[in-house]
Protein backbone atom coordinates (compact mmCIF):
# COMPACT_ATOMS: atom_id res chain seq x y z
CA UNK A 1 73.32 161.72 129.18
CA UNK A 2 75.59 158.42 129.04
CA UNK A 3 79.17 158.24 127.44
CA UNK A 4 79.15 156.67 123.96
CA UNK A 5 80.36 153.29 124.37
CA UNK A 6 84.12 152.60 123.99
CA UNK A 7 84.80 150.30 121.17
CA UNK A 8 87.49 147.65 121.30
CA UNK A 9 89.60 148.65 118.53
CA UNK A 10 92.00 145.69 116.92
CA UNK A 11 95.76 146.36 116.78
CA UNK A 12 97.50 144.53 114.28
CA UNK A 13 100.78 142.98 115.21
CA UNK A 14 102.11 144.30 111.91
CA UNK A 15 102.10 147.92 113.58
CA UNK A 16 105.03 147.19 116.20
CA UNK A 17 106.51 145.00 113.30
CA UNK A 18 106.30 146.37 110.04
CA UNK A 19 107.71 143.79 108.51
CA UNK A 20 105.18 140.71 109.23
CA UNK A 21 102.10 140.97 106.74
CA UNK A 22 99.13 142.86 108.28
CA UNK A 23 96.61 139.28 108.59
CA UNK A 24 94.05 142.17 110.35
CA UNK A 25 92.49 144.31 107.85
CA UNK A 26 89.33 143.89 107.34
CA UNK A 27 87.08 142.78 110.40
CA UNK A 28 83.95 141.38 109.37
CA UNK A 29 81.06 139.66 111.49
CA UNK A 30 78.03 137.77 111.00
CA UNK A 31 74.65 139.63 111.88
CA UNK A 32 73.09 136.15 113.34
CA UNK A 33 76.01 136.92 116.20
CA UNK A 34 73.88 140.25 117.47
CA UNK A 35 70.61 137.86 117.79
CA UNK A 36 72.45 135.42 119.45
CA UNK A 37 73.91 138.30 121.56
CA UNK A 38 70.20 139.99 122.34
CA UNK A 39 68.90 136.52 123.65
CA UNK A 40 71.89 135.97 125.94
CA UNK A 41 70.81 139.87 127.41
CA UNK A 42 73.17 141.68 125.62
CA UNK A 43 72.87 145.10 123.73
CA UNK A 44 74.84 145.44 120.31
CA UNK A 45 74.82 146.38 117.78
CA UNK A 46 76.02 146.90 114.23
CA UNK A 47 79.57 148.70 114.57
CA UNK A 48 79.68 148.24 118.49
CA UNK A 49 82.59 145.39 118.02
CA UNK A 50 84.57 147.58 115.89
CA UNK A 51 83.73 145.62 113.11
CA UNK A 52 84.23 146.94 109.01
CA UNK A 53 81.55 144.83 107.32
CA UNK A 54 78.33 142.93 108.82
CA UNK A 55 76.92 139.68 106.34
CA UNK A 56 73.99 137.89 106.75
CA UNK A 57 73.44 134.23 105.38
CA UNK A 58 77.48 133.32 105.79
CA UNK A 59 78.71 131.12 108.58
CA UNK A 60 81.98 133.25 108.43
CA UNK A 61 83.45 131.47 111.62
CA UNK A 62 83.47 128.06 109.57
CA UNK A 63 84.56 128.77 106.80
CA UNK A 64 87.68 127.38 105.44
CA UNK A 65 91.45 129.96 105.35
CA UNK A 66 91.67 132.07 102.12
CA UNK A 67 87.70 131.79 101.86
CA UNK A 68 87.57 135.06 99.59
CA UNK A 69 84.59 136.94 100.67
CA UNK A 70 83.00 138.93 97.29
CA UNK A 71 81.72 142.20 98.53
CA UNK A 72 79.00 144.71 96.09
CA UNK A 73 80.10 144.03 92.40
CA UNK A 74 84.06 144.40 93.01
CA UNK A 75 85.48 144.01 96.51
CA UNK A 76 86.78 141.14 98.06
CA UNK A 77 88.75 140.12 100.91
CA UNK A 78 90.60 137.05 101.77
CA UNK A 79 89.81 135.32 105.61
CA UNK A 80 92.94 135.23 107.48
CA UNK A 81 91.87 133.96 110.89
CA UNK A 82 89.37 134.26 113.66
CA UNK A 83 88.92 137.32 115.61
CA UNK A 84 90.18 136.79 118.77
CA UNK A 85 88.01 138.66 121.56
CA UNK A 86 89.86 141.88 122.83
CA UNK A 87 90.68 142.16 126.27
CA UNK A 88 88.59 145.46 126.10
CA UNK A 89 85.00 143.88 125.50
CA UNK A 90 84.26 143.68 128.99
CA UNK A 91 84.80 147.50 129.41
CA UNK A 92 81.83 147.78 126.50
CA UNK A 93 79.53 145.38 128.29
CA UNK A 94 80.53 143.25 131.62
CA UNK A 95 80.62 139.29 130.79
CA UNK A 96 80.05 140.12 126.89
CA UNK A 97 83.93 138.48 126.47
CA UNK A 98 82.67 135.10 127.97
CA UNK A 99 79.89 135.15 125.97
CA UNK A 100 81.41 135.66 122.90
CA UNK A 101 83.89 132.91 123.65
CA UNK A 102 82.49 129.17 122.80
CA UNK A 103 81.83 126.08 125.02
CA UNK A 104 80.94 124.00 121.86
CA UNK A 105 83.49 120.88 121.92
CA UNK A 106 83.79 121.38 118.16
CA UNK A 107 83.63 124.53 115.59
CA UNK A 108 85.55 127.78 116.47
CA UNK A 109 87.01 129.11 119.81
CA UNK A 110 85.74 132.56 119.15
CA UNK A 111 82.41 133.84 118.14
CA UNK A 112 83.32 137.28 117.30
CA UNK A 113 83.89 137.38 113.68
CA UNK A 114 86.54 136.79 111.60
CA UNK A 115 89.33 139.18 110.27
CA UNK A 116 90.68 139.09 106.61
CA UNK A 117 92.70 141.22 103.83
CA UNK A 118 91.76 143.16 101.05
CA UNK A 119 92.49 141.34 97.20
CA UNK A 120 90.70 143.60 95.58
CA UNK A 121 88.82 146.86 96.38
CA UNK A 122 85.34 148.57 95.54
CA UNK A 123 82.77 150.26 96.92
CA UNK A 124 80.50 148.13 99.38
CA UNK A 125 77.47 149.74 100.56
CA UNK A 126 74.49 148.43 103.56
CA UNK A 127 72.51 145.81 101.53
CA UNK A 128 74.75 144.63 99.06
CA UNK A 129 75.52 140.80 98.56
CA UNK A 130 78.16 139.24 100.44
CA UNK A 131 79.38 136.14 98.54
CA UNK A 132 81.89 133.07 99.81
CA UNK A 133 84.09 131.25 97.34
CA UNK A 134 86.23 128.68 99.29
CA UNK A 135 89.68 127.88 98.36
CA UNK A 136 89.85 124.74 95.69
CA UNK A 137 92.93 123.62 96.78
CA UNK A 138 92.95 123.68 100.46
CA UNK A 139 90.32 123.37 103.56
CA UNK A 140 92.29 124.15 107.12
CA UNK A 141 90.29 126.15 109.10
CA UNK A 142 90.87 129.63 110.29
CA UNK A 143 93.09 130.32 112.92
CA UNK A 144 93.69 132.37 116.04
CA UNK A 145 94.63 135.78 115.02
């Protein structure tokens, strides 16, 4: 029988330095990314990428810093920044970190979700709606994190 597969777990900076703001806790990605992964020969799925929450419908990658992300009736979480691709996502599935990186002259670098922080909490359940409100006062897109 095979090993699970490893996942590539995120370390926040904030963990060496307590002090900076954790940017890094919430990990979400959008479920259009495991299509896109299947026709490119690639097997994953939900939860392989070490990923919290999985929408459907949002182009989370575009959207706009402090996007808050409404979760199920109460939670919501504020985008931070891209994900950037871990340096283990090879050791899940050779060439998966190239493919996850993108060769589109515009849009995002990365096309492995995006990481945010938690405003306010609730429980979130498979199947509830996942709702964006961009930020009225500001539109600079998402870093690097």
């Amino acid at each position: 029988m095979p090993a699970a597969p490893s996942r590539c777990r995120f370390r926040s900076p904030a963990a060496g330095q307590p002090r900076l703001p954790n940017l890094h806790q919430v990990h979400l990605i959008p479920a259009e990314l495991f299509a896109s992964l299947s026709d490119a020969g690639f097997r994953v799925a939900a939860g392989d990428l070490g990923e919290n929450v999985t929408t459907a419908g949002l182009d989370l990658e575009r959207m706009p810093l402090r996007t808050l992300i409404e979760l199920g009736p109460t939670a919501i979480v504020e985008l931070t920044g891209l994900r950037t691709p871990c340096v283990l996502i090879d050791r899940f599935q050779p060439g998966l970190k190239q493919q996850v990186l993108s060769s589109a002259e515009t849009g995002p670098p990365f096309k492995s979700g995006v990481l945010g922080v938690v405003r306010a909490g609730g429980m979130v359940a498979a199947g509830d709606t996942a709702r964006a409100r961009p930020p009225s006062f500001s539109f600079r897109p998402l870093p690097a994190v």
